[in-house]
Protein backbone atom coordinates (compact mmCIF):
# COMPACT_ATOMS: atom_id res chain seq x y z
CA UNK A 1 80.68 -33.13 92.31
CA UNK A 2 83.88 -31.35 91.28
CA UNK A 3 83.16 -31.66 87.62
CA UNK A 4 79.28 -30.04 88.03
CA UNK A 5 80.67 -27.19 89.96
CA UNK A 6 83.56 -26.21 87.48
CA UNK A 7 80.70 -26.71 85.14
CA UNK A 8 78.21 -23.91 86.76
CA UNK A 9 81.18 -22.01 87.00
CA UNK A 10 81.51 -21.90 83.39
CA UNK A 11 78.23 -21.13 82.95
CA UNK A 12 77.88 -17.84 84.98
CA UNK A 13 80.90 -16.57 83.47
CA UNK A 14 79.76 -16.51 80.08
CA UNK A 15 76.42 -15.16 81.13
CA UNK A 16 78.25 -12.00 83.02
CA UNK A 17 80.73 -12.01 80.02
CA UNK A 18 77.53 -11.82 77.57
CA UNK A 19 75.60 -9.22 79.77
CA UNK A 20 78.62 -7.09 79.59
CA UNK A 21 79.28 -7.12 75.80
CA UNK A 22 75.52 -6.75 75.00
CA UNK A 23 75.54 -3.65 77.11
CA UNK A 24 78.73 -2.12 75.64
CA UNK A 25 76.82 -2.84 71.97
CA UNK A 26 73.49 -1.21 73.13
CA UNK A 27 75.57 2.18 74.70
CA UNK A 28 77.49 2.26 71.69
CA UNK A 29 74.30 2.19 69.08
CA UNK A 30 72.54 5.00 71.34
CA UNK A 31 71.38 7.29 69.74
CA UNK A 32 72.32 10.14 72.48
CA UNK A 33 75.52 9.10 72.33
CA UNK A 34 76.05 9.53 68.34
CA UNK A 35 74.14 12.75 68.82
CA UNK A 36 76.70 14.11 71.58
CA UNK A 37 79.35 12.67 70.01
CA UNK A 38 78.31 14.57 67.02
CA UNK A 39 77.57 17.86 68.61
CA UNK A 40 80.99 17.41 70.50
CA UNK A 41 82.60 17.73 66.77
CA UNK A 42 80.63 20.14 65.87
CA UNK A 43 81.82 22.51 68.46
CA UNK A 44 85.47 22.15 68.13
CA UNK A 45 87.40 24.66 70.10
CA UNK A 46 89.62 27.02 68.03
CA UNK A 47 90.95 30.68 68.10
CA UNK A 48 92.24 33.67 65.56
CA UNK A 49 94.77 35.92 67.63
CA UNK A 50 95.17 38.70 65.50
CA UNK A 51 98.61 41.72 65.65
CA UNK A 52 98.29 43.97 62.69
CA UNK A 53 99.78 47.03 62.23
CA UNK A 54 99.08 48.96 58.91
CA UNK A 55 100.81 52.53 57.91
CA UNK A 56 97.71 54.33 55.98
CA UNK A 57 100.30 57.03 54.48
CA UNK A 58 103.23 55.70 53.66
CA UNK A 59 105.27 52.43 52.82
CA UNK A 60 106.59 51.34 56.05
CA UNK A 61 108.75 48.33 56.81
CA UNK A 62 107.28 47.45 60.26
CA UNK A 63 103.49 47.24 59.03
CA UNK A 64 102.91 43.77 59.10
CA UNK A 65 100.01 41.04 59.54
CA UNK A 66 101.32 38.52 62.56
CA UNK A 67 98.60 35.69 63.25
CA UNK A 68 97.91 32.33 64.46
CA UNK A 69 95.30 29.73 65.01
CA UNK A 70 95.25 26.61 67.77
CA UNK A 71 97.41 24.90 64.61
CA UNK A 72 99.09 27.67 62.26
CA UNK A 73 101.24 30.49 63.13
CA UNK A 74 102.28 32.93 61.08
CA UNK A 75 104.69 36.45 61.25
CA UNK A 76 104.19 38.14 57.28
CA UNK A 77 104.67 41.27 55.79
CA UNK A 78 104.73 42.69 52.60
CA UNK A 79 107.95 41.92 50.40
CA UNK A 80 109.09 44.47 47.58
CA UNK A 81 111.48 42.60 46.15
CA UNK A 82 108.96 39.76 45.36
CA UNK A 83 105.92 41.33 45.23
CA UNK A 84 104.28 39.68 47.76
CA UNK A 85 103.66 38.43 51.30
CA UNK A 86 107.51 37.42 52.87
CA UNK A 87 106.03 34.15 54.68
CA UNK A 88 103.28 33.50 52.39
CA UNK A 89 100.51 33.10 54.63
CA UNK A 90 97.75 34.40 52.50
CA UNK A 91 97.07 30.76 51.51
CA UNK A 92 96.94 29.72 54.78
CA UNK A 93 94.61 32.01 55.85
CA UNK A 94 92.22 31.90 53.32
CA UNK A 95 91.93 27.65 54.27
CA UNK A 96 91.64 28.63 58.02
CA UNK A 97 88.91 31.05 57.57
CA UNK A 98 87.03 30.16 54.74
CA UNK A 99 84.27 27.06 54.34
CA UNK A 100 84.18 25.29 51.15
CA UNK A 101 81.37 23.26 51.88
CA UNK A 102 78.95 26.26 52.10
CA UNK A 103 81.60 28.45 50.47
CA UNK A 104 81.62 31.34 53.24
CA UNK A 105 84.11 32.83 55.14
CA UNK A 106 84.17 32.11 59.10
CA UNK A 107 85.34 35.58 59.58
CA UNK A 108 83.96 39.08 58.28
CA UNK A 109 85.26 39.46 54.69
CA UNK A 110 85.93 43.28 55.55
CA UNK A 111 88.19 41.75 58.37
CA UNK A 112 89.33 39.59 55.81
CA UNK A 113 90.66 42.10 53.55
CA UNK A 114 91.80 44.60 56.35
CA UNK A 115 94.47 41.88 57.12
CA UNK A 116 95.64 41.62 53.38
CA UNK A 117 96.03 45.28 53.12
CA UNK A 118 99.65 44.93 55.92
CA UNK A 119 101.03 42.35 53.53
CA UNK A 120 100.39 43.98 50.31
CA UNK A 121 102.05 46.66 48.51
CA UNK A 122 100.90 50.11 49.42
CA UNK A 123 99.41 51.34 46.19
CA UNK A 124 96.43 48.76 47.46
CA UNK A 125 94.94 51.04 49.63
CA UNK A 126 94.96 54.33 47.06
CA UNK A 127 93.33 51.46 44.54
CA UNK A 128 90.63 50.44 47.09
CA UNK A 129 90.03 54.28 48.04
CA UNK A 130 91.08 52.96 51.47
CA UNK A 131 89.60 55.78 53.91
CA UNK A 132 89.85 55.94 57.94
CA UNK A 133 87.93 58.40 60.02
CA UNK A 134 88.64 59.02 63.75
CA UNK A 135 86.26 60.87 66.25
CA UNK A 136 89.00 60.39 69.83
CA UNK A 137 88.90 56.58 70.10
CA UNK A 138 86.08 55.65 67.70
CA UNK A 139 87.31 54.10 64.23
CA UNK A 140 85.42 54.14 60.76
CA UNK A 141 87.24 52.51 58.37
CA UNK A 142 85.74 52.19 54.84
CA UNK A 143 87.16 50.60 51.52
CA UNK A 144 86.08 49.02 48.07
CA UNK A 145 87.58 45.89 46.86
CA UNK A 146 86.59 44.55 43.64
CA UNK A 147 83.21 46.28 42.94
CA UNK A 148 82.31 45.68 46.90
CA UNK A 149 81.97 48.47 49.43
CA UNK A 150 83.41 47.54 52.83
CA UNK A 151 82.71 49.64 56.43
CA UNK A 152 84.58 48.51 59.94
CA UNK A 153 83.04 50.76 63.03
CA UNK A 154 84.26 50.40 66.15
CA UNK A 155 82.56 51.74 69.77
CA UNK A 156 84.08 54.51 71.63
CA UNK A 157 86.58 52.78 73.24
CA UNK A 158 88.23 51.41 70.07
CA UNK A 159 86.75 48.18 70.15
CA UNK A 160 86.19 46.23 67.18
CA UNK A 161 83.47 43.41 67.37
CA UNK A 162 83.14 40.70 65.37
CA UNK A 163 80.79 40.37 63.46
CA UNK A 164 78.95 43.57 64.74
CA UNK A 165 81.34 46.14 63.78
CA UNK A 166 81.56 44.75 59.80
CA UNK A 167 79.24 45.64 56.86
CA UNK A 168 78.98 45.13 53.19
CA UNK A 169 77.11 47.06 50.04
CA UNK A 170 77.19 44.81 47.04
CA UNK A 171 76.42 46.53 43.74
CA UNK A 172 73.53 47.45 41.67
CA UNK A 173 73.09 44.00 39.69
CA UNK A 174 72.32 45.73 35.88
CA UNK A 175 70.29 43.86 33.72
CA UNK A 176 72.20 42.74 30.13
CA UNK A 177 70.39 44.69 27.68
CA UNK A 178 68.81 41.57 24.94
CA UNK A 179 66.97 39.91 27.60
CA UNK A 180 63.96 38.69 27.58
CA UNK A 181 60.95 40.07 29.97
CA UNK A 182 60.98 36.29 31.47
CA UNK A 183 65.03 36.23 32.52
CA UNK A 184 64.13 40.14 33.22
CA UNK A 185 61.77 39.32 35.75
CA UNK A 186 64.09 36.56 37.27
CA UNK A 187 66.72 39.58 37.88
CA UNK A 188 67.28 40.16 41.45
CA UNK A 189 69.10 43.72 42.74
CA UNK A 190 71.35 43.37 45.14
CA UNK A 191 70.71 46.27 48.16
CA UNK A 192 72.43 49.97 47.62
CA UNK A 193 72.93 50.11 51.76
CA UNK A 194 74.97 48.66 54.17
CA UNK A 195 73.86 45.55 55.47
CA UNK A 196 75.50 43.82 58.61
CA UNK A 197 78.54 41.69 57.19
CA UNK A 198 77.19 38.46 59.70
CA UNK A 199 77.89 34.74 58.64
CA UNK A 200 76.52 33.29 55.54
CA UNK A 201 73.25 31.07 57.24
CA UNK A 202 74.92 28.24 55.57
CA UNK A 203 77.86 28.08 57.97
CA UNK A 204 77.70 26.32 61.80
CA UNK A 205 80.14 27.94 63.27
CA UNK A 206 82.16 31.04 62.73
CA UNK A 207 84.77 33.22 64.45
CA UNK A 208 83.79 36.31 67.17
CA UNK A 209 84.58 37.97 69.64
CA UNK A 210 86.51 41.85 70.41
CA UNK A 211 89.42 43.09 68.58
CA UNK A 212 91.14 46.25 70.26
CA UNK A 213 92.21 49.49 67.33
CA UNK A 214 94.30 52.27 67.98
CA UNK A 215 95.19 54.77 64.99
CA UNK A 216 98.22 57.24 66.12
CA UNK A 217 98.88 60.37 64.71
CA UNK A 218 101.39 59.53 62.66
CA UNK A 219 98.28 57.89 61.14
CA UNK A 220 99.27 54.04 61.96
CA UNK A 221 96.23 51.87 62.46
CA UNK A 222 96.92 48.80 64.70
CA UNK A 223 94.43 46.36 65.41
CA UNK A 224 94.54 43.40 67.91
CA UNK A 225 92.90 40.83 70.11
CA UNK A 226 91.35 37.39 70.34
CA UNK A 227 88.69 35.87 68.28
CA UNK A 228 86.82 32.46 69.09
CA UNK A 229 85.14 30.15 66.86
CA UNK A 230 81.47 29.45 68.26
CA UNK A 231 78.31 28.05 67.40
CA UNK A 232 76.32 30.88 64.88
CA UNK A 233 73.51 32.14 66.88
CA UNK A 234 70.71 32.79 64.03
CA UNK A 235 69.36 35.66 63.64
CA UNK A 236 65.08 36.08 62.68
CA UNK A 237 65.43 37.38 59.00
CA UNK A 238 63.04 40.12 59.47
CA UNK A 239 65.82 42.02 62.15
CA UNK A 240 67.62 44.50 60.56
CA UNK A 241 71.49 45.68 61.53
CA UNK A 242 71.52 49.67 62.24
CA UNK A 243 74.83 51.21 60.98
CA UNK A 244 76.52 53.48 63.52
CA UNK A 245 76.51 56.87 62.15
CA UNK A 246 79.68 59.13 61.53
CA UNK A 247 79.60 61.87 63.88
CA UNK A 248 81.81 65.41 63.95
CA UNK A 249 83.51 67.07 61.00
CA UNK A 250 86.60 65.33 61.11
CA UNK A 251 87.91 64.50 57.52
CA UNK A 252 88.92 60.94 56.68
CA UNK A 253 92.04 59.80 56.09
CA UNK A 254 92.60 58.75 52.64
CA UNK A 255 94.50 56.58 50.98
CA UNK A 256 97.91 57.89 49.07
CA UNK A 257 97.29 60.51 45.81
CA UNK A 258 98.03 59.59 42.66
């Protein structure tokens, strides 16, 4: 009697043991669960806090570029001696911010550059015909780097948004003369105007948010603030980004004369 009981004993625990395991297997093979699991990676929380502070007419030693990121940090300036950035963090920030899967950056490339100009020597902003124009708070900062025509406008208050405040103008794309009519035809021009400077459509997720700009009167541009990397909201290709346009009669600020 003892011996049949121990044995239905047995019995039911290795049927509760095996109901168990079976349902850990089946939760684990769900496919909701890979897909939120997925989608939980996808979404990975991470910030750009941004302090720059850039002297538009003169070599200054307290322009700088100070930065981090939920796993870099980073306080760099520009270093005459050397010729380049005292901490080095150019390197670093072009892994943070740029994708090489789809080969994009995750930030603005106008914001992108704006933060190499306060760790680079100062003859970089007369070479990129570095302009700023102020109307009270309102900023328009324009510059050409490399054949590629860069605008930054802020709102009223001084607030720069990201991606909203950045746009590019690529270059007429000239055909080689020797073609044929075939490769001719092929040719695509790349647009004369402005265009909104948003996230390449190949990238998931990219950095936004509001960065704060002051310029002074001894003409020192800071910028500052808190971006967030989120989920790219797509956009219908037929919508087209309208360009703030300069008001008043204010000159710009240019870069230093030759």
């Amino acid at each position: 009697m003892k011996t049949s009981f121990i044995a239905i004993l047995l019995i039911l625990t290795i049927s509760v043991q095996s109901a168990f395991s079976f349902g850990k297997k089946d939760q684990e093979k769900n496919p909701e669960n890979e897909e939120a699991a997925e989608k939980s990676s996808e979404v990975k929380k991470d910030f750009f806090k941004i302090d720059l502070l850039l002297d538009c007419e003169k070599a200054n030693k307290n322009t700088h570029f100070n930065w981090s990121t939920s796993s870099d940090s980073h306080k760099d300036a520009f270093d005459a001696v050397s010729g380049a950035s005292s901490d080095h963090s150019t390197k670093n920030m072009r892994e943070s911010f740029f994708d090489k899967s789809s080969k994009a950056f995750l930030i603005p490339k106008g914001l992108y550059y704006l933060n190499l100009y306060a760790v680079a020597g100062f003859d970089s902003l007369k070479n990129d015909n570095f302009q700023l124009l102020q109307e009270e708070k309102k900023l328009t900062i324009t510059f050409s780097h490399r054949g590629i025509d860069y605008k930054i406008v802020s709102n009223e208050k001084g607030e720069i948004e990201v991606p909203e405040s950045f746009f590019i103008k690529f270059p007429q794309k000239q055909v080689e003369a020797g073609k044929d009519d075939e490769a001719k035809s092929d040719e695509k021009a790349l647009p004369q105007d402005f265009t909104q400077d948003r996230p390449n459509e190949k990238i998931k997720r990219a950095y936004s948010g509001i960065l704060k700009s002051e310029f002074s009167q001894d003409k020192i541009l800071k910028v500052k603030g808190k971006l967030q990397l989120k989920e790219v909201e797509k956009e219908k290709a037929d919508k087209k980004a309208e360009i703030p346009a300069a008001e008043g009669e204010e000159k710009p600020v240019p870069g230093p004369q030759a």
